[in-house]
Protein backbone atom coordinates (compact mmCIF):
# COMPACT_ATOMS: atom_id res chain seq x y z
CA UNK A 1 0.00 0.00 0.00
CA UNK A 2 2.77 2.69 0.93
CA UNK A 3 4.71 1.67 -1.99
CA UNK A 4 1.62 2.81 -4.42
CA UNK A 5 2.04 6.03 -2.25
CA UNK A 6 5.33 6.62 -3.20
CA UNK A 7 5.03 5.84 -6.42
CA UNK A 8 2.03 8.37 -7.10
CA UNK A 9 3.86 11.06 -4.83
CA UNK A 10 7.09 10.54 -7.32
CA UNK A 11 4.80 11.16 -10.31
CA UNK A 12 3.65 14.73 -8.89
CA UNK A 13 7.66 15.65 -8.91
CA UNK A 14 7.51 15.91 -12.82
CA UNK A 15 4.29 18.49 -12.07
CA UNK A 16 4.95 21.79 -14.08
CA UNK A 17 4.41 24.07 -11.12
CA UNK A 18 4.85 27.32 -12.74
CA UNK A 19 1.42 26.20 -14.64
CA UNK A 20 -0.41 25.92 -12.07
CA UNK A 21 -2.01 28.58 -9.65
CA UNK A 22 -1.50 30.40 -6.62
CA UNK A 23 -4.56 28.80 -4.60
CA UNK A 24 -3.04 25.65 -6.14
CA UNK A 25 0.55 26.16 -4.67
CA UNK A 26 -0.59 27.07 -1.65
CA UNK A 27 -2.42 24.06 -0.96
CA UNK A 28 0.33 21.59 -2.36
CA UNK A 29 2.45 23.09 0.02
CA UNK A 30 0.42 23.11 3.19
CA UNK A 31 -0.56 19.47 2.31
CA UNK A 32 3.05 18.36 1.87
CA UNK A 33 3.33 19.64 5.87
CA UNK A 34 0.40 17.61 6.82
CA UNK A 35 2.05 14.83 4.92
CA UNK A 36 5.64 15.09 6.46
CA UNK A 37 3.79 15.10 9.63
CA UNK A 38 1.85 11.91 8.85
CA UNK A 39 4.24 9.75 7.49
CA UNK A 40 6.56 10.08 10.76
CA UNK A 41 4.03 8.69 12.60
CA UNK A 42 3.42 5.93 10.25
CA UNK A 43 7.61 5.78 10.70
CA UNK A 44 7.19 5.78 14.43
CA UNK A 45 4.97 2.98 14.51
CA UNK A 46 6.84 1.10 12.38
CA UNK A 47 10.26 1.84 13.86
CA UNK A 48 9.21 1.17 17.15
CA UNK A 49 8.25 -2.47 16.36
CA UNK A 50 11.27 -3.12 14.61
CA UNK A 51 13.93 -2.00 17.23
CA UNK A 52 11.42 -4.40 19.47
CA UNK A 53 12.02 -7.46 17.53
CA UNK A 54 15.77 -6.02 16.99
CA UNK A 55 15.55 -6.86 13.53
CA UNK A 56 18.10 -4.44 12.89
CA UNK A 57 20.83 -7.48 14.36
CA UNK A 58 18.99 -10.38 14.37
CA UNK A 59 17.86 -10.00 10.30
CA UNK A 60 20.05 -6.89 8.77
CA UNK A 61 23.28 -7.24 10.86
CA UNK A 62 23.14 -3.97 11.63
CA UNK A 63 24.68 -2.92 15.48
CA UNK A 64 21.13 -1.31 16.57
CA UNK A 65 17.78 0.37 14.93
CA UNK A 66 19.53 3.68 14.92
CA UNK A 67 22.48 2.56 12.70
CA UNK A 68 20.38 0.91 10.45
CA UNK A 69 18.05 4.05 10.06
CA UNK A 70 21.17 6.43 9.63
CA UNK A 71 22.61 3.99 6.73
CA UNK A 72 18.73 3.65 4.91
CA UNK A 73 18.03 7.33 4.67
CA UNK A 74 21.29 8.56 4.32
CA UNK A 75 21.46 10.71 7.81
CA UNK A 76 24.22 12.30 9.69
CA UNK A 77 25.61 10.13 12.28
CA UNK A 78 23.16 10.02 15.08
CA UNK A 79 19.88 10.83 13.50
CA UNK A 80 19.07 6.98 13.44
CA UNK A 81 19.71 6.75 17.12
CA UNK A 82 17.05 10.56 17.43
CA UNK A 83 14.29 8.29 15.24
CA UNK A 84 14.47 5.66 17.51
CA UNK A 85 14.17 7.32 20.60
CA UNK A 86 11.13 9.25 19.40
CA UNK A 87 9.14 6.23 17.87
CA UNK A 88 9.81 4.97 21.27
CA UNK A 89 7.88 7.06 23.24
CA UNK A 90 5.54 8.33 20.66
CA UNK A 91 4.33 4.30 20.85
CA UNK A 92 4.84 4.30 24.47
CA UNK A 93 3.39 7.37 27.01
CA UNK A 94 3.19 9.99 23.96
CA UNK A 95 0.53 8.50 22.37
CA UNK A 96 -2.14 11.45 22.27
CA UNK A 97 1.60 13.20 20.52
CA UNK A 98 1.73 10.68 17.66
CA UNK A 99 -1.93 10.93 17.32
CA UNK A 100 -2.18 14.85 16.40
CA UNK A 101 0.95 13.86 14.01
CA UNK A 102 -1.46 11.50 12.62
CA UNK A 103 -3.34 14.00 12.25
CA UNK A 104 -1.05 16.10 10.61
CA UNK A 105 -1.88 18.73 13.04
CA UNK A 106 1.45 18.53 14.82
CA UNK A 107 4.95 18.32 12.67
CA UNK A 108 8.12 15.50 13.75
CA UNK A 109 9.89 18.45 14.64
CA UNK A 110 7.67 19.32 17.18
CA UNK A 111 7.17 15.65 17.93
CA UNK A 112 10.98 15.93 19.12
CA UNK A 113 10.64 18.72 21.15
CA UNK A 114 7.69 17.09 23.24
CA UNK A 115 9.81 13.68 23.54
CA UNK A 116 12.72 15.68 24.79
CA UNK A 117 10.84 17.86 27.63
CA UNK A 118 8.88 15.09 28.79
CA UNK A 119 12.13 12.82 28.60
CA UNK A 120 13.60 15.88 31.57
CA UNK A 121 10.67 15.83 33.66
CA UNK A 122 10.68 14.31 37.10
CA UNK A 123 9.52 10.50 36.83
CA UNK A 124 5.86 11.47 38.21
CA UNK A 125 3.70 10.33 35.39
CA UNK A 126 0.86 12.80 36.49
CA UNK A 127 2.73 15.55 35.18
CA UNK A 128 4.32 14.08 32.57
CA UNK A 129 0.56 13.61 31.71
CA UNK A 130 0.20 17.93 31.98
CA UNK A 131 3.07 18.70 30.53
CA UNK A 132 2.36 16.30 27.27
CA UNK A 133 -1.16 17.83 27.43
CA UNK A 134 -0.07 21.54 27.91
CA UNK A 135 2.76 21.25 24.71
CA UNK A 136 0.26 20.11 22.43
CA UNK A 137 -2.11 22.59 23.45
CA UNK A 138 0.66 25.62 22.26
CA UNK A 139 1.87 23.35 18.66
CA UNK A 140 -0.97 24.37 17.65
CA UNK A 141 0.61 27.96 17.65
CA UNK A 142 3.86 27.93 18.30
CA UNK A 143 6.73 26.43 15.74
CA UNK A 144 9.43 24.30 17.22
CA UNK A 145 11.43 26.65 18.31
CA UNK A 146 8.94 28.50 20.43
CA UNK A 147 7.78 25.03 21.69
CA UNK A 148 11.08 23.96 22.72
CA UNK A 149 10.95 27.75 24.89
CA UNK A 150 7.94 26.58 26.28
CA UNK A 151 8.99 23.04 27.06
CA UNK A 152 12.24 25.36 29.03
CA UNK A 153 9.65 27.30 30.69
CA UNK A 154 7.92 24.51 32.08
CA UNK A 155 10.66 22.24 33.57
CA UNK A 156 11.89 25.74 34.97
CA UNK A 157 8.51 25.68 36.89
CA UNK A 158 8.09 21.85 37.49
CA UNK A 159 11.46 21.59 38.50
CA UNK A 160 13.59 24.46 38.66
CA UNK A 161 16.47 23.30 40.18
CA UNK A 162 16.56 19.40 39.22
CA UNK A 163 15.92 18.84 42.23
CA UNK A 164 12.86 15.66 41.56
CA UNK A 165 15.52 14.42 38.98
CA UNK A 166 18.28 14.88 41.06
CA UNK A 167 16.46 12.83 44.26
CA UNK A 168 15.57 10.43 41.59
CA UNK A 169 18.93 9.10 40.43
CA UNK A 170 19.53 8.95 44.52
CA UNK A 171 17.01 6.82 45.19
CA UNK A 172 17.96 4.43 41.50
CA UNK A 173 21.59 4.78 43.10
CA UNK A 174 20.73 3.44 47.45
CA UNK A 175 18.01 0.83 45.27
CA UNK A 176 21.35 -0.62 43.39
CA UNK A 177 23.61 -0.04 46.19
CA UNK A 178 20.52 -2.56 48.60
CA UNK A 179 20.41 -5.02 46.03
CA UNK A 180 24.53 -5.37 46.47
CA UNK A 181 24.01 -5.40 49.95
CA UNK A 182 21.35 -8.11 50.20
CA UNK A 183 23.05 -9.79 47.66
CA UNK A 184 26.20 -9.73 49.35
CA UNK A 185 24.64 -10.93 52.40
CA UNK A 186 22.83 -14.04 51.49
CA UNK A 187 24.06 -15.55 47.83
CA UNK A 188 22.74 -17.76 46.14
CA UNK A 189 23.47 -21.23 47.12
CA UNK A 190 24.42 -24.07 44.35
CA UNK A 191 21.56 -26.47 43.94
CA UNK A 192 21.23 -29.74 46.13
CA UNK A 193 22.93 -32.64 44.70
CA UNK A 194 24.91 -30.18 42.08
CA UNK A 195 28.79 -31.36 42.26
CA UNK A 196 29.45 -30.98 38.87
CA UNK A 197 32.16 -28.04 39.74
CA UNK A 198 35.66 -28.70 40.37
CA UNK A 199 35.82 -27.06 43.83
CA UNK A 200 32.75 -29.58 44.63
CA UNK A 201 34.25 -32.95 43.84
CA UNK A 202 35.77 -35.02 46.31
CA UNK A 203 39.80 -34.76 46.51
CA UNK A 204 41.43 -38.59 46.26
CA UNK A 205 44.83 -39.62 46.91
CA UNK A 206 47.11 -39.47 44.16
């Protein structure tokens, strides 16, 4: 089906543009946009599932999604690795995001910017919730840039010193530190009846 797509969308390249008119131009334009904006979340659907299977190693022996991305459209180093990360979430907790790109009401550009606040808010998923919410709310105005001062403005008021984040890598960092400890403490014990080990057979006299 997306092949026929692109096939059709190659054919309107050859268009003679300077026949046709300014209402005309205008709306080939605004719907390339709305296409741009669609197609990444077809991509992010699509991307997502693939880096889940890891078909990228197991099938194209490629050494992640990302690198494989960067080497099929020809990206600069790292772009694969952006693609990923945003199909990710837009799949994940951004879903009303990659919905309004379905939409084509909200561009991959923008897309980015809401995957990268969110991805700097405190852990609470209440106001991850809000904040998702309140940045779609001003794409509808704003262009990227102006999103991405919003998405500033926010975490500046959520968390203005990084403090929540800050506490959070603590707590990650005594969690690690207990599960040492405890394992430490009491390991595990070989199975009954195992003496397959060298250390576990029986010395005899030379």
């Amino acid at each position: 089906m997306l092949a026929t797509v692109v096939t059709e969308l190659a054919d309107l390249a050859e268009v003679l543009w300077s026949a046709c008119g300014d209402d005309e131009l205008v709306a080939v334009v605004e719907q390339v946009q709305r296409a741009k904006a669609v197609l990444a979340a077809v991509e992010a659907g699509a991307v997502a599932e693939a880096d889940a299977r890891d078909l990228a190693k197991k099938r194209l022996h490629f050494a992640s999604t990302g690198d494989w991305l960067t080497h099929l459209g020809g990206l600069r180093r790292g772009e694969g690795k952006r693609l990923v990360r945003r199909a990710v979430a837009l799949t994940g907790p951004l879903e009303r995001a990659r919905t309004r790109m379905s939409e084509g009401t909200v561009s991959p550009e923008q897309a980015d910017v809401i995957v990268a606040t969110i991805a700097d808010l405190p852990g609470a998923q209440h106001l991850r919730r809000r904040a998702e919410k309140h940045l779609l709310r001003y794409a509808a105005r704003f262009d990227a840039t102006d999103l991405a001062r919003t998405g500033r403005h926010l975490l500046s008021v959520i968390d203005p010193d990084g403090d929540d984040r800050k506490l959070e890598a603590q707590l990650e960092r005594e969690d690690r530190a207990a599960h040492v400890g405890r394992y430490l403490a009491s390991p595990p014990t070989a199975p009954v009846g195992c003496a397959s080990r060298a250390g576990d057979r029986p010395r005899t006299a030379p």
